[in-house]
Protein backbone atom coordinates (compact mmCIF):
# COMPACT_ATOMS: atom_id res chain seq x y z
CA UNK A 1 51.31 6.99 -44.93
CA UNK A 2 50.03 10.20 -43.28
CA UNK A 3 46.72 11.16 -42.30
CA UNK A 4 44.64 12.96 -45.09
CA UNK A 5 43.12 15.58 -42.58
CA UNK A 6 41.45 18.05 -44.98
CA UNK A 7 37.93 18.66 -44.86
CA UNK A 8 35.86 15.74 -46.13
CA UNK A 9 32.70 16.21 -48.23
CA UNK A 10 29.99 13.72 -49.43
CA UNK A 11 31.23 12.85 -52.85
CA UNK A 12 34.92 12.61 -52.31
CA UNK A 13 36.72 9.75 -53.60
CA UNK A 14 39.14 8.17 -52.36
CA UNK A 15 42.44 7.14 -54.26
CA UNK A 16 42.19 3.23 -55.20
CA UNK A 17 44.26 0.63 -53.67
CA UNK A 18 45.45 -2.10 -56.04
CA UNK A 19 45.78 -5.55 -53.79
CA UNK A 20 47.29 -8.68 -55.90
CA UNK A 21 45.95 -11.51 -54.70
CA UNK A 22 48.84 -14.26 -54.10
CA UNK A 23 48.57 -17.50 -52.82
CA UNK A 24 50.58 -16.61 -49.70
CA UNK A 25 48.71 -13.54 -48.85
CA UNK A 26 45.16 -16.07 -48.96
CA UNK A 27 46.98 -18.74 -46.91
CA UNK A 28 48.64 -16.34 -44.45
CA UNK A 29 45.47 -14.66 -43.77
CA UNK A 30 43.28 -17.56 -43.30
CA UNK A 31 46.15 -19.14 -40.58
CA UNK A 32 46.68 -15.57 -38.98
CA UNK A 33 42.73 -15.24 -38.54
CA UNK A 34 42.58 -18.98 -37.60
CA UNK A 35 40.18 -20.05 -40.29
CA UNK A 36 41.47 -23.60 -40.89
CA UNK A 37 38.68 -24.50 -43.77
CA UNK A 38 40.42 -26.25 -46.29
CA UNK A 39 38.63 -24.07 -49.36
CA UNK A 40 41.52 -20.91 -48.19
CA UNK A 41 44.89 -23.38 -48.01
CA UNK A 42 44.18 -27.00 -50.21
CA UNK A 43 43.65 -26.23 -53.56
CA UNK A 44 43.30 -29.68 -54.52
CA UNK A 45 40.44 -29.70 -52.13
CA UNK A 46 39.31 -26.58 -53.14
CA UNK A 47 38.52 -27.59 -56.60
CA UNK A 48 37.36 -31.03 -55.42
CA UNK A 49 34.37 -28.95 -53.74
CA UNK A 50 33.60 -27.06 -56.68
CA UNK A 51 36.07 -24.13 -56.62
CA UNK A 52 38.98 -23.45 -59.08
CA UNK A 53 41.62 -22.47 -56.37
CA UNK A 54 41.67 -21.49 -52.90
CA UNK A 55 39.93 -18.38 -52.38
CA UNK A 56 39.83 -15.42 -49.93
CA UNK A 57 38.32 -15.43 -46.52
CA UNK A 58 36.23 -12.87 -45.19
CA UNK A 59 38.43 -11.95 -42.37
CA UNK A 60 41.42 -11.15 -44.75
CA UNK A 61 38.92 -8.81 -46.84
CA UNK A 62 37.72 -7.14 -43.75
CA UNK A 63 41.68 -6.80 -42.70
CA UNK A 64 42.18 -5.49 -46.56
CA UNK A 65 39.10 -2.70 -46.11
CA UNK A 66 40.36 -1.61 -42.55
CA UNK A 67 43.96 -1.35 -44.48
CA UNK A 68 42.57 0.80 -47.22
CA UNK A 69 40.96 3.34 -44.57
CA UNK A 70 43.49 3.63 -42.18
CA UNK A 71 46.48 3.94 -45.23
CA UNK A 72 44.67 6.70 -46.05
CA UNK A 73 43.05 8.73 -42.98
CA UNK A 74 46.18 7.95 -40.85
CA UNK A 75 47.30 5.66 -37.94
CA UNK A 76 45.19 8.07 -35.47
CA UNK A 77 42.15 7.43 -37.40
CA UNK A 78 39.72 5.21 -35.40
CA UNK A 79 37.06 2.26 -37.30
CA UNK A 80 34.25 2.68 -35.82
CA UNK A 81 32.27 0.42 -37.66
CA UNK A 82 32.90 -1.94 -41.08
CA UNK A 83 29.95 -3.15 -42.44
CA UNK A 84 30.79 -5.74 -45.37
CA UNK A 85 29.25 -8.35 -47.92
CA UNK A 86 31.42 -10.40 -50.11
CA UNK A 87 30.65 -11.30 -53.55
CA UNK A 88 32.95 -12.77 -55.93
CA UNK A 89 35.46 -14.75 -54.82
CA UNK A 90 39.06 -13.71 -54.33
CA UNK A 91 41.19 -16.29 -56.30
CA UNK A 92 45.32 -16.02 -56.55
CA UNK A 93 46.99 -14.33 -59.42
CA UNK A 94 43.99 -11.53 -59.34
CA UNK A 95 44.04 -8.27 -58.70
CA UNK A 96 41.39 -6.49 -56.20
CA UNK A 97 41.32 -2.58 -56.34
CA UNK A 98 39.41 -1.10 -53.53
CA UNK A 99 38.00 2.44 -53.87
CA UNK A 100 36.07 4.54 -51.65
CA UNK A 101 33.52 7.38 -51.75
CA UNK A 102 32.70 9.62 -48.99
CA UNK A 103 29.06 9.18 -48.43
CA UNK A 104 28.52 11.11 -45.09
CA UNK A 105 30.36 13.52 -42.63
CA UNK A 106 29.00 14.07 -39.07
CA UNK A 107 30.32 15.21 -35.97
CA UNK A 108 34.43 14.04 -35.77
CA UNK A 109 33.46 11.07 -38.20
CA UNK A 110 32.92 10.27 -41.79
CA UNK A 111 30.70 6.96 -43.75
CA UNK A 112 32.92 6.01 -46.88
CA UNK A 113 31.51 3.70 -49.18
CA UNK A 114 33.87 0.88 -50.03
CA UNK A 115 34.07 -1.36 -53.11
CA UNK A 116 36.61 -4.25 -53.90
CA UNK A 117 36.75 -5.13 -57.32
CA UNK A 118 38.61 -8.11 -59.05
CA UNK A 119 39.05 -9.52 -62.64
CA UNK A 120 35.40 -11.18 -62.34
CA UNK A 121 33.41 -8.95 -60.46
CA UNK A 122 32.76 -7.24 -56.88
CA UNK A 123 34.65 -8.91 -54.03
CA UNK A 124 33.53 -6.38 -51.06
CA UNK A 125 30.84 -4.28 -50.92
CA UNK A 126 30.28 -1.75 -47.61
CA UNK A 127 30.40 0.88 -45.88
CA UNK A 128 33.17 1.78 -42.95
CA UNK A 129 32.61 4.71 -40.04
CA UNK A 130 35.80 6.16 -39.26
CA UNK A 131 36.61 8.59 -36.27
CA UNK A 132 38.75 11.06 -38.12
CA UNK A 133 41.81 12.23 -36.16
CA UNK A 134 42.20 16.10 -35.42
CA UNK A 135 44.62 17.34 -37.40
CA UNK A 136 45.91 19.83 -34.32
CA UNK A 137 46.21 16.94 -31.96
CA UNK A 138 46.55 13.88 -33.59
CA UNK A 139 43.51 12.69 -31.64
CA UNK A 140 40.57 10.45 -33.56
CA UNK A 141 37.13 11.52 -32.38
């Protein structure tokens, strides 16, 4: 995807991101992040600790948020900071749809407000800094 390098404005929204959540997708990003718990692979021991299925890690959501940013500012765009909370759980066969808000611009950077939303609530909740990349040099500040 290429960079979005107009100016930004508190206020602007950013286009949502529709994630389905698949069983592979929760297992592959529990191994790739090396989170072994059992509650993001074994769903019979998922649900024998209380949970109906396996369910998202917190790495893979902060991979998913950095996704949604950088899909949409650009592979020159720098995180600076990501800043999350998760709330409801992330189970497969679900769809999460992040969206974004602009919520500050400074100097070379810009605060977007980030929400991940599934079929039972708020997954993520946050806020990400990104360096936004000059649109005359391909540069991130």
């Amino acid at each position: 995807m290429s960079a979005d390098t107009r100016n930004w404005a508190p206020g602007d929204e950013l286009p949502p991101l529709e994630v389905p959540i698949t069983r592979t997708l929760i297992v592959a990003g529990a191994v790739a992040s090396r989170d072994y718990q059992d509650v993001h692979h074994d769903a019979e021991l998922a649900k024998a600790k209380g949970s109906p299925d396996v369910f998202m890690n917190i790495l893979t959501t902060n991979g998913l948020v950095g996704r949604y940013i950088t899909d949409h500012f650009g592979p020159y765009a720098v995180l600076r900071k990501v800043a999350i909370r998760l709330g409801a759980p992330n189970y497969p066969g679900d769809t999460m749809v992040l969206t974004g808000k602009v919520t500050s611009v400074g100097e070379g950077t810009a605060q977007i407000a980030v929400v991940g939303a599934n079929g039972i609530g708020k997954h993520v909740t946050g806020t990400v800094t990104v360096g936004l990349p000059d649109a005359r040099e391909g540069d991130a500040s």
